[in-house]
Structures are given as C-alpha cells and as structure tokens.
C-alpha atoms as a PDB file:
ATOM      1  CA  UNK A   1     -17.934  12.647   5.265  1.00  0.00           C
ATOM      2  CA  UNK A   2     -15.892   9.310   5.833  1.00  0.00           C
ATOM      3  CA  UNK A   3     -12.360   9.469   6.825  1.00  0.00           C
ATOM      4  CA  UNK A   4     -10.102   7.680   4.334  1.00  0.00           C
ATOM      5  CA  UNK A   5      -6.691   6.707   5.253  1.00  0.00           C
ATOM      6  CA  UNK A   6      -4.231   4.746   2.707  1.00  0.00           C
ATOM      7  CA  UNK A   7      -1.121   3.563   3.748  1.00  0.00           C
ATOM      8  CA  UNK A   8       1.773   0.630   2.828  1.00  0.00           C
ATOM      9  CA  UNK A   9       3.638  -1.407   4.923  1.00  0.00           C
ATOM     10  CA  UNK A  10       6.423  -4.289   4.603  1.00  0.00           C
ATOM     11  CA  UNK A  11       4.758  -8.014   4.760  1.00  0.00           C
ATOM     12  CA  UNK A  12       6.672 -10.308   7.441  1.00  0.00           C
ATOM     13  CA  UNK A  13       4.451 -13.122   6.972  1.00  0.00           C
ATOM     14  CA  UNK A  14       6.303 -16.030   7.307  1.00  0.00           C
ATOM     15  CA  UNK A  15       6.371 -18.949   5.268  1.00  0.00           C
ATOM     16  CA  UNK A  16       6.062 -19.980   1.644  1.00  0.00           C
ATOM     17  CA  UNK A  17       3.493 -19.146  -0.749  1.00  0.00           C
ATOM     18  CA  UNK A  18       0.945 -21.653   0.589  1.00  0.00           C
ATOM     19  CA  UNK A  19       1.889 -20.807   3.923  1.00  0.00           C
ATOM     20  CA  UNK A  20       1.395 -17.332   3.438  1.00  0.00           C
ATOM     21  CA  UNK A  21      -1.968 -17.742   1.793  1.00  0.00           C
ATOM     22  CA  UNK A  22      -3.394 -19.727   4.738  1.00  0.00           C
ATOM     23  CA  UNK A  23      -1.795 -16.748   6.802  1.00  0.00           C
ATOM     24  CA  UNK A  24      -3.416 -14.477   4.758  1.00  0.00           C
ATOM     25  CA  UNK A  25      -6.803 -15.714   4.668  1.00  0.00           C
ATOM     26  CA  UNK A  26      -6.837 -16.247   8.852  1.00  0.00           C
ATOM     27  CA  UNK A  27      -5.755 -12.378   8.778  1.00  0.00           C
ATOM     28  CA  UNK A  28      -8.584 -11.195   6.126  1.00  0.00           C
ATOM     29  CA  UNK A  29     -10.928 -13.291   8.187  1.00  0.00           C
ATOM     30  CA  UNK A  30     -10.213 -11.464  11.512  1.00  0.00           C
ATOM     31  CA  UNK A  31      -9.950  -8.289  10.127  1.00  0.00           C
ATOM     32  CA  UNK A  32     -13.595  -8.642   8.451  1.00  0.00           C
ATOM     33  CA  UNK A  33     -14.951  -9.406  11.788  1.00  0.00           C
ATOM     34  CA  UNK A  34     -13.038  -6.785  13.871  1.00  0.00           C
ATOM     35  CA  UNK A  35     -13.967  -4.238  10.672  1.00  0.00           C
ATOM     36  CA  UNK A  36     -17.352  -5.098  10.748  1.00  0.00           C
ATOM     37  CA  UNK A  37     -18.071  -4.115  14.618  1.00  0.00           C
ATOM     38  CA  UNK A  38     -15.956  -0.810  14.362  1.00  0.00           C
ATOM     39  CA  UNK A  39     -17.769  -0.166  10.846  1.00  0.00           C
ATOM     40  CA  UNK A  40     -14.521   0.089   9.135  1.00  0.00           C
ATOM     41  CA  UNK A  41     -14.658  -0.898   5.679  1.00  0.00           C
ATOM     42  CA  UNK A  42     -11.474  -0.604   2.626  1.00  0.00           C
ATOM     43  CA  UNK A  43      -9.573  -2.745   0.441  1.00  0.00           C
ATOM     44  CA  UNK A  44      -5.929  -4.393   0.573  1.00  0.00           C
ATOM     45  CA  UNK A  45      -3.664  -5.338  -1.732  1.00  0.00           C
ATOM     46  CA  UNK A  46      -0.556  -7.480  -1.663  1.00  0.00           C
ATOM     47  CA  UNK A  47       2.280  -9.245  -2.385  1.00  0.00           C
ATOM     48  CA  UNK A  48       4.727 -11.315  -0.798  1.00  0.00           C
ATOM     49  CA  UNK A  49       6.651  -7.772  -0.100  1.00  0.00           C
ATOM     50  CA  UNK A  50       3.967  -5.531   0.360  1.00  0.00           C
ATOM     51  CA  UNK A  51       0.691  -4.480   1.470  1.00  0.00           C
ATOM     52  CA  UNK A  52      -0.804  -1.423   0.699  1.00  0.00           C
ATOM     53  CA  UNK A  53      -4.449  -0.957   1.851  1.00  0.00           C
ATOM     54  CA  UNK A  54      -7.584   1.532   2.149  1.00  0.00           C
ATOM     55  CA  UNK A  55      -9.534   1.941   5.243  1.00  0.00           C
ATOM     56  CA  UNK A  56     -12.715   3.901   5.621  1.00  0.00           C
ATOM     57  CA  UNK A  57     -14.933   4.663   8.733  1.00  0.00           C
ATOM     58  CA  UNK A  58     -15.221   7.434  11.247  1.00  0.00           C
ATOM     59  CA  UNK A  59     -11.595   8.792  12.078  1.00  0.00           C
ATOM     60  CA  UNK A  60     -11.226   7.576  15.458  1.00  0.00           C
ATOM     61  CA  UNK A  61     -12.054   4.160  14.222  1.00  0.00           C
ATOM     62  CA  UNK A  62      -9.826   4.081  11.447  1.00  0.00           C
ATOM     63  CA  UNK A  63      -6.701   5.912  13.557  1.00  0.00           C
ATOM     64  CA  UNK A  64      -7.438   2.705  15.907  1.00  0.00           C
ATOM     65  CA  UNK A  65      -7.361   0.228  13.149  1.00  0.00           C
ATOM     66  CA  UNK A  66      -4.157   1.974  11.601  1.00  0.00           C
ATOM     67  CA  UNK A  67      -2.195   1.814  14.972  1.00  0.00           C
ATOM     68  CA  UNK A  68      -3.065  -1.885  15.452  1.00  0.00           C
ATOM     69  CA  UNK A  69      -2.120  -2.819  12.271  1.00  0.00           C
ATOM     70  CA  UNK A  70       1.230  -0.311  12.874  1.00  0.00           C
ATOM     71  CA  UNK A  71       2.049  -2.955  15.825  1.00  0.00           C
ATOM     72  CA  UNK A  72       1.234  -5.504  14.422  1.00  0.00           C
ATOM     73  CA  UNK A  73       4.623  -7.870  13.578  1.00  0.00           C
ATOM     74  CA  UNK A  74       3.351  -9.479  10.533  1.00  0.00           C
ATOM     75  CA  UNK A  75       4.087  -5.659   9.264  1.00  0.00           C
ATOM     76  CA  UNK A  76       7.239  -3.777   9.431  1.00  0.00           C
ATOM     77  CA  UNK A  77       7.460  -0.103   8.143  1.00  0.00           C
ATOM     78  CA  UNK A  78       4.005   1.061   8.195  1.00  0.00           C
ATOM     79  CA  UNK A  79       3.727   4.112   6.329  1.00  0.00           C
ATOM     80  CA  UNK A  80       1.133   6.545   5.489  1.00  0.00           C
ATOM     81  CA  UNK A  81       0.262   7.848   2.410  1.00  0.00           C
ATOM     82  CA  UNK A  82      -2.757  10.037   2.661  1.00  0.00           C
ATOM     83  CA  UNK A  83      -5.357  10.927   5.456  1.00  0.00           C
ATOM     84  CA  UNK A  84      -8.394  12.908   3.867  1.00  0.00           C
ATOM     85  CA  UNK A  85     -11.967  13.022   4.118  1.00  0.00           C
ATOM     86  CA  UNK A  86     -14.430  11.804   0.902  1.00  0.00           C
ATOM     87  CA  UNK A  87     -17.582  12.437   0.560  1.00  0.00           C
ATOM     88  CA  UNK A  88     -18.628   8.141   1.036  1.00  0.00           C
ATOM     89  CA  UNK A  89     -17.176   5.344   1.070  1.00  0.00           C
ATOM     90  CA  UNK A  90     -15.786   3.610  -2.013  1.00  0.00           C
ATOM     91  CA  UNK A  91     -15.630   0.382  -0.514  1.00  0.00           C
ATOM     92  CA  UNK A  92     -18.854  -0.021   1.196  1.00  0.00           C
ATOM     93  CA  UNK A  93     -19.648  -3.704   0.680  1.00  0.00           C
ATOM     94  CA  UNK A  94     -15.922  -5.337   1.815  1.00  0.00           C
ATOM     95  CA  UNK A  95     -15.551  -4.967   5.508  1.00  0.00           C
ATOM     96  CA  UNK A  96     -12.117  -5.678   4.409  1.00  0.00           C
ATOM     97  CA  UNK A  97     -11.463  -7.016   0.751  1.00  0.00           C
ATOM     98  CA  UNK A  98      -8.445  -8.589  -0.441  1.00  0.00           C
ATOM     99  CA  UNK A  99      -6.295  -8.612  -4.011  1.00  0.00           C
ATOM    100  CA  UNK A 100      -3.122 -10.758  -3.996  1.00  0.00           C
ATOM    101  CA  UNK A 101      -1.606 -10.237  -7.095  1.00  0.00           C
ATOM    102  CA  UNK A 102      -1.949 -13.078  -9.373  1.00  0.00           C
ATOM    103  CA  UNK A 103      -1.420 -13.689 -13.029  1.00  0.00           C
ATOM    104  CA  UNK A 104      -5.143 -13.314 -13.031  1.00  0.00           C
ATOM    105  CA  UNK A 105      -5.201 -10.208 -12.183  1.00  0.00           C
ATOM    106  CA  UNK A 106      -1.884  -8.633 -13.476  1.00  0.00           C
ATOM    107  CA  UNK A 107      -3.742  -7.319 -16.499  1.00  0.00           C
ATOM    108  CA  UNK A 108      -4.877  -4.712 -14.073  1.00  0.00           C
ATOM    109  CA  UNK A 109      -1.833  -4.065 -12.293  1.00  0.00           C
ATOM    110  CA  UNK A 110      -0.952  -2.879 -16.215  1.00  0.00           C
ATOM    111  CA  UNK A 111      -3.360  -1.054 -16.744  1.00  0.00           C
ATOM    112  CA  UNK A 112      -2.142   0.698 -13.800  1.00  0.00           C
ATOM    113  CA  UNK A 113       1.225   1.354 -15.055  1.00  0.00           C
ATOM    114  CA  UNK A 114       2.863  -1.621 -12.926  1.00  0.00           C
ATOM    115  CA  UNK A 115       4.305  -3.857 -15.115  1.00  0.00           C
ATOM    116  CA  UNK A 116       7.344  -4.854 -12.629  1.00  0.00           C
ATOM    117  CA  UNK A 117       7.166  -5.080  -8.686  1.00  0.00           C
ATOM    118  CA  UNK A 118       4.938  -3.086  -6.943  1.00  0.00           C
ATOM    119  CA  UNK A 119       6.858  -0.420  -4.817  1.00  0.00           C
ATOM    120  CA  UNK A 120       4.505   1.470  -2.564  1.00  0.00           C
ATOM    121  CA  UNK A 121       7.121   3.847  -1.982  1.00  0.00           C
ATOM    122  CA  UNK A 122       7.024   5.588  -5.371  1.00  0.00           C
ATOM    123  CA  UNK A 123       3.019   5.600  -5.440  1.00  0.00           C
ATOM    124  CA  UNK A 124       0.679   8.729  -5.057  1.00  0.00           C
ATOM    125  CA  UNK A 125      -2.839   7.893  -2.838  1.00  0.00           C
ATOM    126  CA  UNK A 126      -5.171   8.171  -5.682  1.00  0.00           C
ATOM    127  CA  UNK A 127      -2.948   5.309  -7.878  1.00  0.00           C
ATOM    128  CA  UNK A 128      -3.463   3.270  -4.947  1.00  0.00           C
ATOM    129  CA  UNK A 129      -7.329   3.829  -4.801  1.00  0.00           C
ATOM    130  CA  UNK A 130      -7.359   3.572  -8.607  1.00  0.00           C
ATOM    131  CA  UNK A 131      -5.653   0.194  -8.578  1.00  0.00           C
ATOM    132  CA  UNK A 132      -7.656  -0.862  -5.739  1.00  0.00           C
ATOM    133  CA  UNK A 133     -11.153   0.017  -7.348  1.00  0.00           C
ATOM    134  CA  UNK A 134     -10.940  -1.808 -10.269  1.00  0.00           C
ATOM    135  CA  UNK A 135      -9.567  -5.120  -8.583  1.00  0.00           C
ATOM    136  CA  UNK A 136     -13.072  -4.604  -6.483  1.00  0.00           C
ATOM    137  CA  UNK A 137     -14.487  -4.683  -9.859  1.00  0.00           C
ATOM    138  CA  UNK A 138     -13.075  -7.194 -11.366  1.00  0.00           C
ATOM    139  CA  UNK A 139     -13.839  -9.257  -8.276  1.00  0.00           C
ATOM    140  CA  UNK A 140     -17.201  -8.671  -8.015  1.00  0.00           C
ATOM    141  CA  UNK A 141     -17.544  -9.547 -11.888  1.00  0.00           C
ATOM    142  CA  UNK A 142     -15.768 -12.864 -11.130  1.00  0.00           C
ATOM    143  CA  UNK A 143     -18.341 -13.470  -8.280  1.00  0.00           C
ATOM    144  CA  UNK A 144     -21.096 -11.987 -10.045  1.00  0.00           C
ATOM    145  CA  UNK A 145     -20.175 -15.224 -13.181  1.00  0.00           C
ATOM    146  CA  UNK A 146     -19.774 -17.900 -10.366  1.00  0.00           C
ATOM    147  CA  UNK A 147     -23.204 -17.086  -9.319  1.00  0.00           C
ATOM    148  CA  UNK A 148     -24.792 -17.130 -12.687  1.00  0.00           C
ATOM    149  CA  UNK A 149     -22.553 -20.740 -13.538  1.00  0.00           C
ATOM    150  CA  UNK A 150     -24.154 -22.273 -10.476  1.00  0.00           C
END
C-alpha cells in the first residue's frame, strides 16, 4: 500500500506571471530532487491562487513532505483534503509533476466541470486526482509527439 495524501493551499509567490513561472520552475526543480531521495512521487496543479497537489510514498515520508510544504511561505492556508492508503501509486514516473493551467490545457479543466476559477475549497479528493490524471496524460502525449517530431 502507498500512502496518498491530497491537499490545497494559497500560492504567495510573488511576482508577475513570468516571475512566477521562473519561481515555479526553481520550486518543481527542488522538489523533484528532494522527492526523488525520500521516494515521494505525485502531481501539482496550479494557478496564480492556488495549488492543489498529490503526494505518494511511505507515510512518514509524505507527513514530512506535507509539513515542509505547510511552512513553507510561498504557501499560506495549507489544507488537507484526504489521507488514505491505495493500492500503488498513480503517479509513479513524476517525482513531482507540474500542470499550470493554461489555455492549453483548459479543455481539461472542462471536462472536469471547471469552467471558472478553480476553488479547492469546494473540491472532493477524487476530483482532484481525476483532474490531475488526465493532465499527466495529456502531458505525456505532448512529450510522447515532441519525441516522435524530433
């Protein structure tokens, strides 16, 4: 069994929108290495509101990657959705992946039944892991097409 923990949390990254990218991409970059040596694996998505993101690993881990991120200041808020156990991991090949919400994308988010803001607040665990699955999808697809173009 891996322990699964979702949760949501206010973004306080400062800046603009390019700002906040390069902030964005320095955090998914640490958190891929810090993920891969505690074997913590999941998927986050955001906005310049909100993130809401999956973690996966064995429970201590993930309870120590949940606090730091609680401290951390670039979050305010952190909330927890759901704690369970699954029987694997759904995100076993992104040490920590990454969706920001894009017009590229917001055919999903539709799918999904968000056609305004996302507002973690109002949504139930298995929306979040829903949403989060196929944006894993749809990324892999657009990685799996670069690779074929080149």
């Amino acid at each position: 069994m891996i322990h699964q923990l979702v949760y949501y949390s206010r973004n306080t990254v400062p800046g603009g929108d390019r700002a906040m990218l390069t902030n964005m991409r320095e955090i998914l970059s640490i958190s891929q290495r810090n993920n891969s040596r505690d074997g913590i694996t999941g998927f986050l998505i955001f906005d310049k509101t909100w993130f809401v993101q999956i973690l996966e690993g064995e429970r201590a881990r993930v309870a120590g990657t949940y606090d730091r991120i609680a401290r951390d200041p670039r979050h305010a808020a952190a909330t927890i959705v759901n704690v369970r156990d699954v029987p694997g991991r759904l995100f076993p090949n992104w040490t920590m992946g990454g969706a920001m919400r894009t017009p590229e994308v917001q055919e999903i988010y539709l799918q999904h039944g968000f056609g305004g803001p996302l507002d973690p607040t109002h949504l139930k665990s298995d929306q979040v892991v829903g949403l989060a699955l196929d944006l894993q999808a749809f990324e892999a697809g657009r990685r799996h097409g670069l690779k074929l173009a080149g």
